[in-house]
Protein backbone atom coordinates (compact mmCIF):
# COMPACT_ATOMS: atom_id res chain seq x y z
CA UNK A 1 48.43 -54.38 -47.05
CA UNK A 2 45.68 -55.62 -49.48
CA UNK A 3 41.64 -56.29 -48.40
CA UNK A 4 39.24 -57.94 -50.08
CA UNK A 5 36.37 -56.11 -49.38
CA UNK A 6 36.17 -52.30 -50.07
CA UNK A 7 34.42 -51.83 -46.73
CA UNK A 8 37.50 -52.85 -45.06
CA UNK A 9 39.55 -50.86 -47.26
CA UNK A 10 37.97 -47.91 -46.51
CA UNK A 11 37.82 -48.85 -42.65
CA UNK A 12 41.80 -49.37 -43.05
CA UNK A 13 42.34 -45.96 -44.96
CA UNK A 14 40.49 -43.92 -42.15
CA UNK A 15 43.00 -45.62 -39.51
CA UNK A 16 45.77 -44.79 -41.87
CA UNK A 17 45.04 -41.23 -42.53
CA UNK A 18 44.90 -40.50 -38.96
CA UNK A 19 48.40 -42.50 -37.97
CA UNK A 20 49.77 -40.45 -41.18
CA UNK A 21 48.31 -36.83 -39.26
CA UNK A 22 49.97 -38.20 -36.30
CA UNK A 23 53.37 -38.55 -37.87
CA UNK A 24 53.16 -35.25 -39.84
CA UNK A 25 52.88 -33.36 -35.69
CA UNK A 26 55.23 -35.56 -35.13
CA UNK A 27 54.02 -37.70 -32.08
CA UNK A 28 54.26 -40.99 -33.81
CA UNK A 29 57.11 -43.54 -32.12
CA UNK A 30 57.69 -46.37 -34.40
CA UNK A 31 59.20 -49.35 -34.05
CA UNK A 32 59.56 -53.23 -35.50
CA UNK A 33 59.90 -56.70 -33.83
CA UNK A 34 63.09 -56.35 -31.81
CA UNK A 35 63.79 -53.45 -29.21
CA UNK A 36 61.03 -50.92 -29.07
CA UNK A 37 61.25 -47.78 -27.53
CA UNK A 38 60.09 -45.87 -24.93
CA UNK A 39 56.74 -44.16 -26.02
CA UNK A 40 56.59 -40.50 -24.37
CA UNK A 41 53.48 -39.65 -23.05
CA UNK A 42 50.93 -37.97 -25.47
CA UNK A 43 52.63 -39.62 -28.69
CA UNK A 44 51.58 -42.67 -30.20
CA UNK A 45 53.46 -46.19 -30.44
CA UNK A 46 53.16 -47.65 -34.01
CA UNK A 47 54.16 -51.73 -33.78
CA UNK A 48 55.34 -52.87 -37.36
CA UNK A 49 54.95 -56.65 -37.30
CA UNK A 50 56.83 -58.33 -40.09
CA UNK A 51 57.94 -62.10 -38.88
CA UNK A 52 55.37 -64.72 -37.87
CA UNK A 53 54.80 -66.10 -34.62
CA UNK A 54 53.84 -64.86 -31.35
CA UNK A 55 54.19 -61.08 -30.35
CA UNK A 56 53.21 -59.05 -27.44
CA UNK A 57 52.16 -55.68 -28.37
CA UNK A 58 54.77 -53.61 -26.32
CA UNK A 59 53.31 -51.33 -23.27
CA UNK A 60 52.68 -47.52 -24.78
CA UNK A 61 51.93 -48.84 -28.15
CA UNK A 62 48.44 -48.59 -29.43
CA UNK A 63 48.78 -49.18 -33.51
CA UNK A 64 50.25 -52.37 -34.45
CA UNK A 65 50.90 -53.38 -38.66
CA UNK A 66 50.95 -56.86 -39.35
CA UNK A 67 53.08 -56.93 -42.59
CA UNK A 68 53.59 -61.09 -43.06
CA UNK A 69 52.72 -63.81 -44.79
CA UNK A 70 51.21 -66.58 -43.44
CA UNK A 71 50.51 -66.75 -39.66
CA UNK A 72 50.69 -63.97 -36.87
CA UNK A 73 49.44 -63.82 -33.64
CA UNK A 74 49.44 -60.83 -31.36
CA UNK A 75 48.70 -60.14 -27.79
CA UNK A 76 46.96 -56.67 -26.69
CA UNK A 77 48.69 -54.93 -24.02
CA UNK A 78 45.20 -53.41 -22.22
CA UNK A 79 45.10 -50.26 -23.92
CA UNK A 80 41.91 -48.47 -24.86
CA UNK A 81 41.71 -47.21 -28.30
CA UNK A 82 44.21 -49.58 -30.20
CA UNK A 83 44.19 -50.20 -33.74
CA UNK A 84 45.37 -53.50 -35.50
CA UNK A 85 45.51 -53.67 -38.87
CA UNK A 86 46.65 -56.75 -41.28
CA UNK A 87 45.94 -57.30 -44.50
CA UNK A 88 44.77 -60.21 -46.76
CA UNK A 89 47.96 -62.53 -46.80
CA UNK A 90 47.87 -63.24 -42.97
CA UNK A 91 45.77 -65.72 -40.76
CA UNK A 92 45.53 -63.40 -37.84
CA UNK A 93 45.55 -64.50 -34.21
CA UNK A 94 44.31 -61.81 -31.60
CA UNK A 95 43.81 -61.84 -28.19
CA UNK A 96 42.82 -59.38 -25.92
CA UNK A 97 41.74 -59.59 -22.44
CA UNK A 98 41.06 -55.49 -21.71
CA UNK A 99 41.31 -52.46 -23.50
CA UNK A 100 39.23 -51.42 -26.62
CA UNK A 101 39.94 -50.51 -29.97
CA UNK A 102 39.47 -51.64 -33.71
CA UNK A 103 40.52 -54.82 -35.84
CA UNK A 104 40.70 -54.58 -39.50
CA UNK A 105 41.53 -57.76 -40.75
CA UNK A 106 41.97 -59.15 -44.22
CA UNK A 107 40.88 -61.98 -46.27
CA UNK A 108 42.82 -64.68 -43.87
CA UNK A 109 41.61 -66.83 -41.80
CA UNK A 110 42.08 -65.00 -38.52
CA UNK A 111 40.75 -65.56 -34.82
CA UNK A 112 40.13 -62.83 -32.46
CA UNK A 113 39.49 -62.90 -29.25
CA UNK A 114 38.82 -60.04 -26.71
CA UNK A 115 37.38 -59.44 -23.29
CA UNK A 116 37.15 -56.88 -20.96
CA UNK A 117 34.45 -53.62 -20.94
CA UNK A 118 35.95 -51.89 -23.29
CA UNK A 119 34.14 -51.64 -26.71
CA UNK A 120 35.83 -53.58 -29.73
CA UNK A 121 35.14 -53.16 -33.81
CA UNK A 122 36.05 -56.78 -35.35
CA UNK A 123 36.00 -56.69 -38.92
CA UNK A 124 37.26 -59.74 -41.28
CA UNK A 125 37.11 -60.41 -45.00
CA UNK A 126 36.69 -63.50 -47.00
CA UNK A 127 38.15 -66.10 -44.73
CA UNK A 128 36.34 -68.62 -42.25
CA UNK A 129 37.00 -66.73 -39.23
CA UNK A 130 36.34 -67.03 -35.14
CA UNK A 131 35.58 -64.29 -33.07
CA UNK A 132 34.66 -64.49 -29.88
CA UNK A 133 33.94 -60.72 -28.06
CA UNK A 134 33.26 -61.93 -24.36
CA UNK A 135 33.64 -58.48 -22.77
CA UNK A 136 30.99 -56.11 -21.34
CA UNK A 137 31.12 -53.01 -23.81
CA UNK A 138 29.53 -52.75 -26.61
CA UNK A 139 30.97 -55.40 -29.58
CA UNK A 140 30.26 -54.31 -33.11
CA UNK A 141 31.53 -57.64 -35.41
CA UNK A 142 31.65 -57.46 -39.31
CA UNK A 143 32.47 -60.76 -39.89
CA UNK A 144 33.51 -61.41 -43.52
CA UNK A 145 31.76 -63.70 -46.09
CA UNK A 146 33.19 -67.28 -45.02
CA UNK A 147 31.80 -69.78 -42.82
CA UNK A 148 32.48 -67.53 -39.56
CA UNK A 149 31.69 -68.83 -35.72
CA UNK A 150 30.81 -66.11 -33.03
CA UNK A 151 30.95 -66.18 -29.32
CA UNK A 152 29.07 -63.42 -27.64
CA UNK A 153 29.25 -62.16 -24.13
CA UNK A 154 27.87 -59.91 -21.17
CA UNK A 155 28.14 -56.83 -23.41
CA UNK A 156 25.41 -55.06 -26.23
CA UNK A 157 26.93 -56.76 -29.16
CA UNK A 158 25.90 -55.95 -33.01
CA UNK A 159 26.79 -58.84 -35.31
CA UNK A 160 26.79 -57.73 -39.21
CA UNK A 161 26.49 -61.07 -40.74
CA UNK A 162 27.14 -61.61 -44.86
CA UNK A 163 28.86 -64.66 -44.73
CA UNK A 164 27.68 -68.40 -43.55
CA UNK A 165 27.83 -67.83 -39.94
CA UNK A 166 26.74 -69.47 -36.70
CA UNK A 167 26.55 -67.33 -33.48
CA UNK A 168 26.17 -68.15 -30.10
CA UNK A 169 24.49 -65.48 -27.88
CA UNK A 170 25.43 -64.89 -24.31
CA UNK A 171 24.04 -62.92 -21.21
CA UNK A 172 24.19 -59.25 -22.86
CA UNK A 173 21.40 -57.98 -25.63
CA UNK A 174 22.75 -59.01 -29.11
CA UNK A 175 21.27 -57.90 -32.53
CA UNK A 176 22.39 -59.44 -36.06
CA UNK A 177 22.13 -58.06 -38.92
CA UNK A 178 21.60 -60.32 -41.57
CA UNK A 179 20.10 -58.69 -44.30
CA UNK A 180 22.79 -59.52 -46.76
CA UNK A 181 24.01 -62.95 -45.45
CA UNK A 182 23.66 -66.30 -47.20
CA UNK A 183 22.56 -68.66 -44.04
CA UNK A 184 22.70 -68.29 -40.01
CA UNK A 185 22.30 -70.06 -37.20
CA UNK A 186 21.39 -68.78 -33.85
CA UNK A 187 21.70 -70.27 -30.43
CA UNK A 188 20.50 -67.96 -28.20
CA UNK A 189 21.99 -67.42 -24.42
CA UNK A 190 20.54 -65.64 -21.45
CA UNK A 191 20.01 -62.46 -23.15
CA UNK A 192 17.71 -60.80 -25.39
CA UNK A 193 17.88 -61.74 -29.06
CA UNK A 194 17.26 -58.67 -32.49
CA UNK A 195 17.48 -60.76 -35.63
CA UNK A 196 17.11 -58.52 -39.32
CA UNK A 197 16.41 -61.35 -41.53
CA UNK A 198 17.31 -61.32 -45.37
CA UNK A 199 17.15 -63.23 -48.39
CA UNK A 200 19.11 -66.33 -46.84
CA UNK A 201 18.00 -68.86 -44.87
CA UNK A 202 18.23 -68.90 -40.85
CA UNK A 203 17.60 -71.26 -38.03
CA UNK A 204 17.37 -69.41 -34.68
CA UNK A 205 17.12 -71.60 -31.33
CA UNK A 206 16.19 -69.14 -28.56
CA UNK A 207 17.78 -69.48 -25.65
CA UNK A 208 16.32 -68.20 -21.69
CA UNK A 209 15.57 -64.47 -22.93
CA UNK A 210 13.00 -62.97 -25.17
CA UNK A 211 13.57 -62.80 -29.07
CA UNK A 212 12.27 -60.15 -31.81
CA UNK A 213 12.70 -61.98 -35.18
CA UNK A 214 11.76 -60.15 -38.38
CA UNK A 215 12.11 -62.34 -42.17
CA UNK A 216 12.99 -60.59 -45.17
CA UNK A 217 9.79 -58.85 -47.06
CA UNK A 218 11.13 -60.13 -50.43
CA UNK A 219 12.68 -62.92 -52.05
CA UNK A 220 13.85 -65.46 -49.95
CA UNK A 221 15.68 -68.11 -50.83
CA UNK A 222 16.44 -70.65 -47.93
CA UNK A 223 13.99 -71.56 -44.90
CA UNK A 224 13.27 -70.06 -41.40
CA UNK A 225 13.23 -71.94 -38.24
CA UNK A 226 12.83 -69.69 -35.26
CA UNK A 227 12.05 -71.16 -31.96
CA UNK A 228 11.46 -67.89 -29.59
CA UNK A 229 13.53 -67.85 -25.91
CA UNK A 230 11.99 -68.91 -22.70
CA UNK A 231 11.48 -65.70 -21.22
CA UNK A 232 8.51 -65.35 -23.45
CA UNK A 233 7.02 -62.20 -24.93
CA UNK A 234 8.91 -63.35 -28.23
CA UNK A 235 7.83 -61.25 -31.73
CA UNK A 236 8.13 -63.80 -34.26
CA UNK A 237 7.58 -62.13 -38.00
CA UNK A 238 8.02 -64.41 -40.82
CA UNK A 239 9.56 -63.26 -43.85
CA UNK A 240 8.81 -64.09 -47.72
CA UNK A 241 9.32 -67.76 -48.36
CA UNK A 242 8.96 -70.94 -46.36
CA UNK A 243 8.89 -70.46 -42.17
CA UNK A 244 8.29 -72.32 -39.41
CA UNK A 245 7.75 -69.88 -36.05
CA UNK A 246 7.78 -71.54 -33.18
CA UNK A 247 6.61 -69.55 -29.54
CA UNK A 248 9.50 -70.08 -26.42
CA UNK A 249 7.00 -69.06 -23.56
CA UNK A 250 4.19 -66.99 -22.67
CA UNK A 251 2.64 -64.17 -24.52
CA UNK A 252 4.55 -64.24 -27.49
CA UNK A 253 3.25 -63.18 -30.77
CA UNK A 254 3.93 -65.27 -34.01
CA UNK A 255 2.98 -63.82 -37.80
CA UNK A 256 2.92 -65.10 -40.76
CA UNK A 257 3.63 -63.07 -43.98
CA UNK A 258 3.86 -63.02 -47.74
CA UNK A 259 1.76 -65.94 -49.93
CA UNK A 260 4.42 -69.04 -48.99
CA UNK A 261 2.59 -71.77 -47.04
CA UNK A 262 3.76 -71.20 -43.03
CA UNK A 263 3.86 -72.77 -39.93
CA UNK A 264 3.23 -71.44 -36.65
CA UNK A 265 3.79 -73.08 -33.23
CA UNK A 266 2.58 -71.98 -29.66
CA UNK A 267 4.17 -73.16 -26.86
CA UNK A 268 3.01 -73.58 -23.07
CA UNK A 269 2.01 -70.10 -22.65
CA UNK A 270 -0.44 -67.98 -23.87
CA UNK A 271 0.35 -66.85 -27.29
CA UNK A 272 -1.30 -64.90 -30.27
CA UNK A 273 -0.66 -66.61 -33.91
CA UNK A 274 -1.85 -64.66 -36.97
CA UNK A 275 -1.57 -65.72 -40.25
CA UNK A 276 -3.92 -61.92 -40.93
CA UNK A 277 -0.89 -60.95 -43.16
CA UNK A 278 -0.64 -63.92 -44.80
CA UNK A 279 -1.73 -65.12 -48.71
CA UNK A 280 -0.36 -68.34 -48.16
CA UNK A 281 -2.38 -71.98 -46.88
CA UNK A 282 -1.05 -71.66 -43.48
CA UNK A 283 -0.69 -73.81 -40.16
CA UNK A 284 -1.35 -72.34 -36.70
CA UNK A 285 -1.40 -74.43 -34.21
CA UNK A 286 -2.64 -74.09 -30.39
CA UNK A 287 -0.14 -75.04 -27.60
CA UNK A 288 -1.23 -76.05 -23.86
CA UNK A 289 -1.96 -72.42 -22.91
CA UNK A 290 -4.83 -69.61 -23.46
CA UNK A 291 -4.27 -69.14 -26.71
CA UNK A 292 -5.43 -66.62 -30.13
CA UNK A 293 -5.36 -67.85 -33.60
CA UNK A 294 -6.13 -65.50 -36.35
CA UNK A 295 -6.73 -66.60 -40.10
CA UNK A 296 -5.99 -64.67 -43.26
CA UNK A 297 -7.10 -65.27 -46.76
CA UNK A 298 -5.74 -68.54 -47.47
CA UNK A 299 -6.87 -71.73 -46.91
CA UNK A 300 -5.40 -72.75 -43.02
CA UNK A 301 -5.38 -75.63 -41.35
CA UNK A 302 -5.78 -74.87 -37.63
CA UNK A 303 -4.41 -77.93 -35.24
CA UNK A 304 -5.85 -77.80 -31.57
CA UNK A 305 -3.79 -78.05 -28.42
CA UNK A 306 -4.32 -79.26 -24.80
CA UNK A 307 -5.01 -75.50 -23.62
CA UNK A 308 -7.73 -73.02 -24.36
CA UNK A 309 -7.71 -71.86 -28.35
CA UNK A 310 -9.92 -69.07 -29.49
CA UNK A 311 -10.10 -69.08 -33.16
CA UNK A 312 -11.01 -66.57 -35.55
CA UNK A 313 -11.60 -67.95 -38.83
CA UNK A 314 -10.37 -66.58 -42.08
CA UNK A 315 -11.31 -65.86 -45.35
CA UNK A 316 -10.53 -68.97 -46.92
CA UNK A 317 -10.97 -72.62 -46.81
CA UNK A 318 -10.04 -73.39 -43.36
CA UNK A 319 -9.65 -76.81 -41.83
CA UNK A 320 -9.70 -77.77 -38.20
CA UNK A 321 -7.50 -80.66 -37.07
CA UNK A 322 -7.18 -82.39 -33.85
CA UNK A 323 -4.64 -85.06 -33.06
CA UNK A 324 -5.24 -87.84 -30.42
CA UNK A 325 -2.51 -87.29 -27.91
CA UNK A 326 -1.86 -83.54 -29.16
CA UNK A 327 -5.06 -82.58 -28.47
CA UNK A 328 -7.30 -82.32 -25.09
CA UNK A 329 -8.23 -78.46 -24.84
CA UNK A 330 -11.57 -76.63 -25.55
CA UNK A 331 -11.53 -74.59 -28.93
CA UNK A 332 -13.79 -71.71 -29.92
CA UNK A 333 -14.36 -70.97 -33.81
CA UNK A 334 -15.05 -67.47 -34.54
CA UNK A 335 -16.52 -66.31 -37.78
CA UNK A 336 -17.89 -69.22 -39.80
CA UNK A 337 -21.19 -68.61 -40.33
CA UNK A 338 -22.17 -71.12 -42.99
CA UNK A 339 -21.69 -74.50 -41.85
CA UNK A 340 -21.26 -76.42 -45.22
CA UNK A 341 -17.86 -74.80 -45.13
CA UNK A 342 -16.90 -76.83 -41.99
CA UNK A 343 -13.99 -78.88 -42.62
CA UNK A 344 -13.04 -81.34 -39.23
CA UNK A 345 -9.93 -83.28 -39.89
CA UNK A 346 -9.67 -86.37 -36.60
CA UNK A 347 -6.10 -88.22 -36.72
CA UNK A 348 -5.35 -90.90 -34.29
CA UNK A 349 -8.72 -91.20 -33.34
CA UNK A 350 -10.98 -94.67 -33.63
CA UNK A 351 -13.20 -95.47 -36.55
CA UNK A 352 -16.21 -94.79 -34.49
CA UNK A 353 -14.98 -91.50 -33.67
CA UNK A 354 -17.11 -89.63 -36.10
CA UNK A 355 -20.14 -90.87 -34.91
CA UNK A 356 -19.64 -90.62 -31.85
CA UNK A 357 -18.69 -86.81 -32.17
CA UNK A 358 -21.88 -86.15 -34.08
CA UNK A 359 -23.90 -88.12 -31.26
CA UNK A 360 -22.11 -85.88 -28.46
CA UNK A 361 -23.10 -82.29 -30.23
CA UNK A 362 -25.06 -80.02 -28.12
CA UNK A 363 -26.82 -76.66 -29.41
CA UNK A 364 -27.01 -73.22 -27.05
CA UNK A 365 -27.71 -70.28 -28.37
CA UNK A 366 -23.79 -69.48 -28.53
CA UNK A 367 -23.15 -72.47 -30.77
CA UNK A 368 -22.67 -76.18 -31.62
CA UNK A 369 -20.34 -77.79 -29.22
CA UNK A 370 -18.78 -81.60 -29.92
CA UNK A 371 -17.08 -83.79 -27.66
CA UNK A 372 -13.93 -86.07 -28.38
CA UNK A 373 -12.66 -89.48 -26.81
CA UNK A 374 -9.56 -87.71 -25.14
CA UNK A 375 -11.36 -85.07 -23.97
CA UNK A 376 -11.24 -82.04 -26.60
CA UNK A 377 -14.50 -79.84 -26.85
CA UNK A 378 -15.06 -78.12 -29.75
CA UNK A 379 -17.30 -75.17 -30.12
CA UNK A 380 -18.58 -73.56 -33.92
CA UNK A 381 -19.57 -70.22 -32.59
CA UNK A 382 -23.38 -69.63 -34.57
CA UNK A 383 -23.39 -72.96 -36.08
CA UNK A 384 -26.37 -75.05 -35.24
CA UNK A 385 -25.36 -78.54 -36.01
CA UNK A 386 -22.62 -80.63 -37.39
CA UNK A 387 -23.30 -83.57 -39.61
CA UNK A 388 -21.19 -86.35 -41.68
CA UNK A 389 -20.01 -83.80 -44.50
CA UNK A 390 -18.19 -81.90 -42.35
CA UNK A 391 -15.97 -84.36 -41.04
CA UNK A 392 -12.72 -85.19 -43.45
């Protein structure tokens, strides 16, 4: 049998070596598509599979060798520890509803399938492949470099991703790997999501857990989406290149990274968003809940929400936008200390709404505040008064 990835080969070769130290003691049984034998207890049952079709693996057998071309598809018999091996001329069809073991599949297209709580290895080549590890245990998946679809279940699953691959997650903890993978997509389920991002693109939707997301630190070549999961307390880091970070619930905590212009998105709860780490002209903006935002040394444009927004500005030119119908909350600006460098940005808002901002501004000793039509208050923390120039 041939593979077209030396990972698999040598993943093959270990399963090979220890069938071969098997035979040489002598406790190997082995047998072919028609008539297998009895396997004696404490030997092992090697299936040779060499037509296409449908086969059962036989009860005592634990090793089965799909030698065909074409299609073959193969039902587990339950047993823990089985190893299937097939090589790069065969589309591969295996289902499993128990047991545990390893798969070592070719460059085929193959479709696997298993269940149970026993712990499964899937590994594919080349092909466009679908694997769907529903069980309990704990699923490790090395899907190949095609466009691959993955199914995830109830147990701790590990997905190493290189290929073009979506995954769906499911009620158990999942992490992916996709450090060396050329584009995901991620729909998370009810567990809790650990993405490794690389130097492809990836759009993550976050299902009803909590997600850690962490982008590539170097070249990047296609965009992040990642919307966090519902159950809040998402970590959102943002990797070289362009992101957008979006928060799922409350306290989640959203960075931006590296010198590429990046957005960042609360949602309803209440949420930190830094861009501290950050080179680039960023976007932060406030959702509907008691939220931070933290500037770095670019120039940011910070958009207010219809919750509470404490803002601490950065080193750059910053501007602050409100949107009629976005909008509504108080905001607090932190750190600005010369007001020239004020920068107000109203959209949606009537022509008189300057004015009438200007007219609303009251001075404390804390700050200048203004007042919009829809209800926003802003304050400029050690600011004394706004005027025309500072209004975009």
């Amino acid at each position: 049998m041939t593979y077209d990835t030396t990972s698999k080969v040598a993943l093959a070769q270990q399963i090979a070596a220890q069938i071969s130290a098997e035979a040489s003691a002598g406790k190997v049984v082995l047998a072919t598509d028609l008539d297998p034998p009895v396997v004696p207890p404490g030997d092992v049952g090697v299936f040779l599979q060499t037509g296409q079709g449908v086969v059962t693996l036989p009860p005592g057998f634990t090793v089965d060798l799909v030698q065909t071309a074409g299609n073959a598809a193969l039902m587990g018999n339950g047993s823990d520890n089985q190893a299937i091996l097939s090589g790069s001329a065969t589309n591969l069809t295996f289902v499993e509803t128990g047991g545990s073991g390893t798969v070592v599949a070719g460059g085929g297209n193959n479709r696997f399938q298993v269940g149970g709580p026993g712990s499964w290895s899937l590994n594919t080549g080349s092909g466009n492949d679908v694997i769907a590890a529903l069980g309990g245990g704990a699923n490790t998946i090395h899907a190949g470099g095609g466009n691959n679809a993955i199914q995830l279940g109830s147990g701790s699953d590990l997905v190493v991703s290189i290929g073009d691959d979506s995954i769906q997650g499911g009620s158990g903890n999942a992490t992916v790997d996709a450090s060396n993978a050329s584009s995901d997509f991620v729909r998370g389920g009810s567990g809790n999501l650990l993405f490794l991002g690389g130097s492809g693109g990836a759009t993550i939707l976050g299902g009803t857990g909590s997600d850690t997301y962490f982008g590539s630190a170097g070249t990047v070549s296609g965009a992040q989406l990642v919307i966090g999961g519902s159950a809040g307390n998402n970590l959102l880091y943002a990797g070289d290149g362009a992101a957008t970070l979006m928060g799922g619930g409350n306290n989640d905590q959203l960075y931006a990274y590296g010198a590429s212009n990046q957005v960042l998105m609360a949602a309803g709860g209440n949420e930190t968003l830094s861009a501290v780490l950050s080179g680039g002209n960023d976007s932060l903006h406030a959702g509907g809940g008691s939220d931070q935002l933290l500037g770095g040394t670019g120039n940011d444009t910070f958009v207010g929400g219809s919750g509470t927004a404490t803002v601490n500005a950065g080193s750059g030119s910053d501007v602050y936008t409100f949107i009629k119908g976005q909008a509504g909350g108080s905001e607090l600006v932190q750190g600005v200390y010369d007001a020239s460098g004020i920068k107000i940005n109203l959209q949606g808002y009537g022509h008189g709404e300057v004015n009438a901002a200007l007219a609303s501004q009251v001075t404390t000793p804390a700050g200048v505040t203004i007042s919009l039509s829809d209800g926003t208050k802003v304050t400029f923390q050690d600011v004394t008064a706004l005027h025309h120039s500072n209004f975009i």
